[in-house]
Protein backbone atom coordinates (compact mmCIF):
# COMPACT_ATOMS: atom_id res chain seq x y z
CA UNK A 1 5.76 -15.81 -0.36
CA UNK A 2 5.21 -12.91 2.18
CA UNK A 3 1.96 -12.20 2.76
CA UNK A 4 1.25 -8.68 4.59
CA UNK A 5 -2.69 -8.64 6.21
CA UNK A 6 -3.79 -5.26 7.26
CA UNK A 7 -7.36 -4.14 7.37
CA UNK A 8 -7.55 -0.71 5.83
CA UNK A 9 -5.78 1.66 3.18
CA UNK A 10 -3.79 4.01 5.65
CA UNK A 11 -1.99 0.81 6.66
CA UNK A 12 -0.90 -0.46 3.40
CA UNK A 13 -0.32 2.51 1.49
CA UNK A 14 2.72 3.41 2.21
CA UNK A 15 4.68 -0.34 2.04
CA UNK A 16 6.61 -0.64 -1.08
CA UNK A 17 5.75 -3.38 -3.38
CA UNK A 18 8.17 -6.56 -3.34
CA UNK A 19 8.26 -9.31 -5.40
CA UNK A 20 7.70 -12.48 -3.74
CA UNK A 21 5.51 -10.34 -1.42
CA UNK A 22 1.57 -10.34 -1.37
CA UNK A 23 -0.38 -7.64 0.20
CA UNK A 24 -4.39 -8.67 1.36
CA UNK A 25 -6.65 -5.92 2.80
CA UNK A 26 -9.05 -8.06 5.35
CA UNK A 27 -12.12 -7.02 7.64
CA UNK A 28 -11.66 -6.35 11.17
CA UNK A 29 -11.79 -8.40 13.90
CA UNK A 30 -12.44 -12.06 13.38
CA UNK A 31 -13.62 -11.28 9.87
CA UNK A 32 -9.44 -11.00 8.74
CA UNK A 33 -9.00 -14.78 9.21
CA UNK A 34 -12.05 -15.77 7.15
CA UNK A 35 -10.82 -13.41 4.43
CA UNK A 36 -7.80 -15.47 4.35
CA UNK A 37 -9.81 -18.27 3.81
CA UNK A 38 -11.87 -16.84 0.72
CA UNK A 39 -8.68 -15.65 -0.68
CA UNK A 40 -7.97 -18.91 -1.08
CA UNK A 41 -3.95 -19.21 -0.08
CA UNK A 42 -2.25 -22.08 -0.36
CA UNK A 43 -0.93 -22.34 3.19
CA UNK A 44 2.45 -24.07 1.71
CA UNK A 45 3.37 -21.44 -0.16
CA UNK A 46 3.28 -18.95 2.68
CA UNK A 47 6.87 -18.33 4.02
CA UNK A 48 5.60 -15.42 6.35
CA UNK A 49 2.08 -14.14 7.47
CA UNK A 50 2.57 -10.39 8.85
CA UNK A 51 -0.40 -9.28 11.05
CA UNK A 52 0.24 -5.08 10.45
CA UNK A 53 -1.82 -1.78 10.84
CA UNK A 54 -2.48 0.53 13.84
CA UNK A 55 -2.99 -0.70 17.59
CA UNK A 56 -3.87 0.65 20.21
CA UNK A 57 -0.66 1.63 23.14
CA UNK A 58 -1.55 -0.16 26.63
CA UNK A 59 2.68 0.62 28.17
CA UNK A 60 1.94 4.56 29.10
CA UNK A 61 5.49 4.89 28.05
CA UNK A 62 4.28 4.77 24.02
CA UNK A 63 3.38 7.14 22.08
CA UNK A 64 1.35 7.46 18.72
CA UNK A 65 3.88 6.46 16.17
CA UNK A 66 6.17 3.63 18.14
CA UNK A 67 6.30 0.35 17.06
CA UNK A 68 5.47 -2.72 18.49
CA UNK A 69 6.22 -6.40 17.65
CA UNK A 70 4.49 -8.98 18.94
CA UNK A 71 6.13 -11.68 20.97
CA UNK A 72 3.36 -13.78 21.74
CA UNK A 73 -0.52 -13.06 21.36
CA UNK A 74 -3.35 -12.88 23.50
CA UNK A 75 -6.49 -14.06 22.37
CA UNK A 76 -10.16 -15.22 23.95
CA UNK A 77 -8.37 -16.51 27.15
CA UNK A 78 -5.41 -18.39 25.40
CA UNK A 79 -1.67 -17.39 24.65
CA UNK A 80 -0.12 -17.90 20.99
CA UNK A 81 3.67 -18.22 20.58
CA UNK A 82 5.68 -16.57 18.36
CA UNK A 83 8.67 -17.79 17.22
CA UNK A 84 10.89 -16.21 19.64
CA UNK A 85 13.97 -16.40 16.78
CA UNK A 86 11.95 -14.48 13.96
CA UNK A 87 10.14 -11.81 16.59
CA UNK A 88 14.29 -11.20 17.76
CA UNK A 89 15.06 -11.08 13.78
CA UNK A 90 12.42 -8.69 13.17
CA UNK A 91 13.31 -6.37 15.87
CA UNK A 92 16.99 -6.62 15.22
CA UNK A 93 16.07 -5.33 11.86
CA UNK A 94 13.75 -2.60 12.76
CA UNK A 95 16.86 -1.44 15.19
CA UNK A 96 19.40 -1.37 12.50
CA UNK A 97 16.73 1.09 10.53
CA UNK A 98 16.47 3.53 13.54
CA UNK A 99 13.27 2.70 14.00
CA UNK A 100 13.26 1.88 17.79
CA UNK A 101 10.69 -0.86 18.12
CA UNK A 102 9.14 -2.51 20.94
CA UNK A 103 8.54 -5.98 21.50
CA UNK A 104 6.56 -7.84 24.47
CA UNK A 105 3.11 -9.19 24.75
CA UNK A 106 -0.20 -8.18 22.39
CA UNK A 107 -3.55 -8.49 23.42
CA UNK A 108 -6.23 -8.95 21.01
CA UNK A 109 -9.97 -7.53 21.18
CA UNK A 110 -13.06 -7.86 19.73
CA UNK A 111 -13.90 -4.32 20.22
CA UNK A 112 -12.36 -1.03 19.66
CA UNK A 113 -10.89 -0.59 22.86
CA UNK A 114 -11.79 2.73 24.84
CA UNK A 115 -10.28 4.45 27.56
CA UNK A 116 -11.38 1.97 30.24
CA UNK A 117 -11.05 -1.11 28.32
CA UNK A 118 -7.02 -0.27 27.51
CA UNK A 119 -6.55 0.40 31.32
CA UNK A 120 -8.12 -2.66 32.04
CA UNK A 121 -5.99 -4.37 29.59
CA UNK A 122 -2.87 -2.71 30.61
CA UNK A 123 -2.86 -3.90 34.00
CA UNK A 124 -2.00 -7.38 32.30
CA UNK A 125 1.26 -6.15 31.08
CA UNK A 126 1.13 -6.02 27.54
CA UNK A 127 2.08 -3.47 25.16
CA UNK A 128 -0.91 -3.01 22.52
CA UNK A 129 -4.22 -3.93 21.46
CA UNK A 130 -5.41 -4.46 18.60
CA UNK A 131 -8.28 -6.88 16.74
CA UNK A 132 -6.52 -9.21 13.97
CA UNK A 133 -3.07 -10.22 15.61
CA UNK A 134 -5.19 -12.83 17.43
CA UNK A 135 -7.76 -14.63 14.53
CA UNK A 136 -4.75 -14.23 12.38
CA UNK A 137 -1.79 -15.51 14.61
CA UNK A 138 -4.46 -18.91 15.15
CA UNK A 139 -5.23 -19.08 11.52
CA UNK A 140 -1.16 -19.35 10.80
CA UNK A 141 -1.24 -21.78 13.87
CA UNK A 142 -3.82 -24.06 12.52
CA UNK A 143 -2.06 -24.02 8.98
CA UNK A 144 1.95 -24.34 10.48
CA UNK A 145 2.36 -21.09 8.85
CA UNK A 146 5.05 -18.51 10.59
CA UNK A 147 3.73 -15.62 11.97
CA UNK A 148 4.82 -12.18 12.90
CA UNK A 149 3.09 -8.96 14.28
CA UNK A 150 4.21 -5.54 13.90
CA UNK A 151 2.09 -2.12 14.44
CA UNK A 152 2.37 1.30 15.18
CA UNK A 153 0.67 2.84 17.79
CA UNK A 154 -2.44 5.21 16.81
CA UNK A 155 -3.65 6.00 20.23
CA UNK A 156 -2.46 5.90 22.97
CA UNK A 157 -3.31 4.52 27.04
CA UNK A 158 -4.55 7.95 27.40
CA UNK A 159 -6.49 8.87 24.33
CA UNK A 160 -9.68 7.20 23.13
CA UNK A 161 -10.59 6.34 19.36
CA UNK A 162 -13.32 8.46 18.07
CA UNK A 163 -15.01 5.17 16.23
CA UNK A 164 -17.05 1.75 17.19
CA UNK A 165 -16.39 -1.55 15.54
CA UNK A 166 -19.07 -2.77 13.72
CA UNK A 167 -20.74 1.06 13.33
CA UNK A 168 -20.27 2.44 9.86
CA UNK A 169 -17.56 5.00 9.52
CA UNK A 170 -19.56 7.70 8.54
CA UNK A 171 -21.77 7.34 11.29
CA UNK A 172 -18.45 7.89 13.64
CA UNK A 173 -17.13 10.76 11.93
CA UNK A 174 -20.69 12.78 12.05
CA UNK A 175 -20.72 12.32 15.38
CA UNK A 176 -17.20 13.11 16.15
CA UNK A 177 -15.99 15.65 13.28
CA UNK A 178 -12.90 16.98 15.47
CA UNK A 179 -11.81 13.87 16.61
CA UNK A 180 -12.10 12.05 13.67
CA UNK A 181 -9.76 15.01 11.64
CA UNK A 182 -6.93 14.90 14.30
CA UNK A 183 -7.78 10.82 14.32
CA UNK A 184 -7.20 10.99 9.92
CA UNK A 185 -4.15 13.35 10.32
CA UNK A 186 -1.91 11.21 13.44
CA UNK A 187 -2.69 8.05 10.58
CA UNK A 188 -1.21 9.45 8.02
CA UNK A 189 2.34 10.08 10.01
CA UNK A 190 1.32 6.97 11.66
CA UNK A 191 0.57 5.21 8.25
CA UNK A 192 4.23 6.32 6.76
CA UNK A 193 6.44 4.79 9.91
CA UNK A 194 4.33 1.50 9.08
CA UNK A 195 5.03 1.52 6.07
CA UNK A 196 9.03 2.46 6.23
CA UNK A 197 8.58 -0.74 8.96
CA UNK A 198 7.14 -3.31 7.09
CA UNK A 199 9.17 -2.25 3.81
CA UNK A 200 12.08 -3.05 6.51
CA UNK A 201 11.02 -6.19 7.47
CA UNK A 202 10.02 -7.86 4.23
CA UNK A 203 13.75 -6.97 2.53
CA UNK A 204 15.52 -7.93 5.77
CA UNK A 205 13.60 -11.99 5.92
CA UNK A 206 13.74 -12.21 2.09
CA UNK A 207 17.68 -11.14 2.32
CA UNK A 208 18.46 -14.31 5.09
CA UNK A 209 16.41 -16.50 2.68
């Protein structure tokens, strides 16, 4: 069994049902693994855990709306492996689909990442940020599950999210109305290329099975 892991509804919407295939909505941050945990999987039956959703772009070459598999994960200090045949798998079939990923290193945060905290990021070479590759590439570690990352870019180096982790939404979108429209629009395009991604992926590994 697949299992895709995404936090939120913009980032699952839009990948087609498989069977064979289980799709989890988690909370952010370090909250995903521990959903994982009340969900009660049985680690065994777990062929693939897919870490997906938006991240944040730290290369200033990408753009809202590229693609970016992970090939090994940053997280509090330490470095997580992927395997290097399944990331080259995944891109290979991303490629064939015209959809021009990227692959490289992924830092993981606690926070939303602003402006500042992406530059500082950046300077460490890796591609993207986001908050669940990292709880979620340990908890597959811990249970000798494989693991795979792939996001799409939502911001930008340049551009700064509108919303705080750990604030509630609302509270985000009162105080930043325009932002949080253009923010809800670029997800939705966003949202779709994830989708057409992930909808890739999962018939690609459950073809070589």
């Amino acid at each position: 069994m697949i299992v895709v892991a995404a936090c939120f509804r913009h980032e699952t919407k839009w990948i087609a049902r498989r069977t064979g295939t289980q799709i989890v909505r988690t909370g952010m941050g370090t909250r995903a693994a521990a959903d994982l945990d009340r969900l009660a999987l049985d680690p065994a039956s777990i062929s693939l855990l897919l870490s997906t959703g938006f991240c944040g772009g730290l290369n200033a070459k990408l753009r809202a709306g590229d693609l970016v598999v992970g090939e090994r994960i940053h997280h509090h200090g330490t470095t997580i492996a992927v395997d290097q045949d399944l990331a080259a798998r995944a891109v290979g079939a991303l490629h064939d689909e015209g959809l021009a990923p990227r692959a490289g290193a992924v830092e993981c945060s606690d926070d939303v990442a602003d402006g500042a905290a992406k530059r500082a990021l950046a300077a460490g070479g890796a591609l993207s940020v986001d908050l669940e590759s990292g709880p979620l590439a340990a908890w597959a570690s811990a249970h000798g599950v494989p693991f795979l990352s792939c996001r799409v870019v939502l911001d930008s180096l340049s551009e700064a999210m509108p919303f705080t982790s750990g604030a509630p939404l609302w509270i985000s979108v009162l105080r930043h109305p325009r932002a949080a429209v253009k923010t809800a629009r670029a997800a939705s395009v966003a949202g779709r290329r994830l989708g057409a991604a992930v909808t890739c992926l999962i018939d690609a590994l459950e073809a070589e099975r």
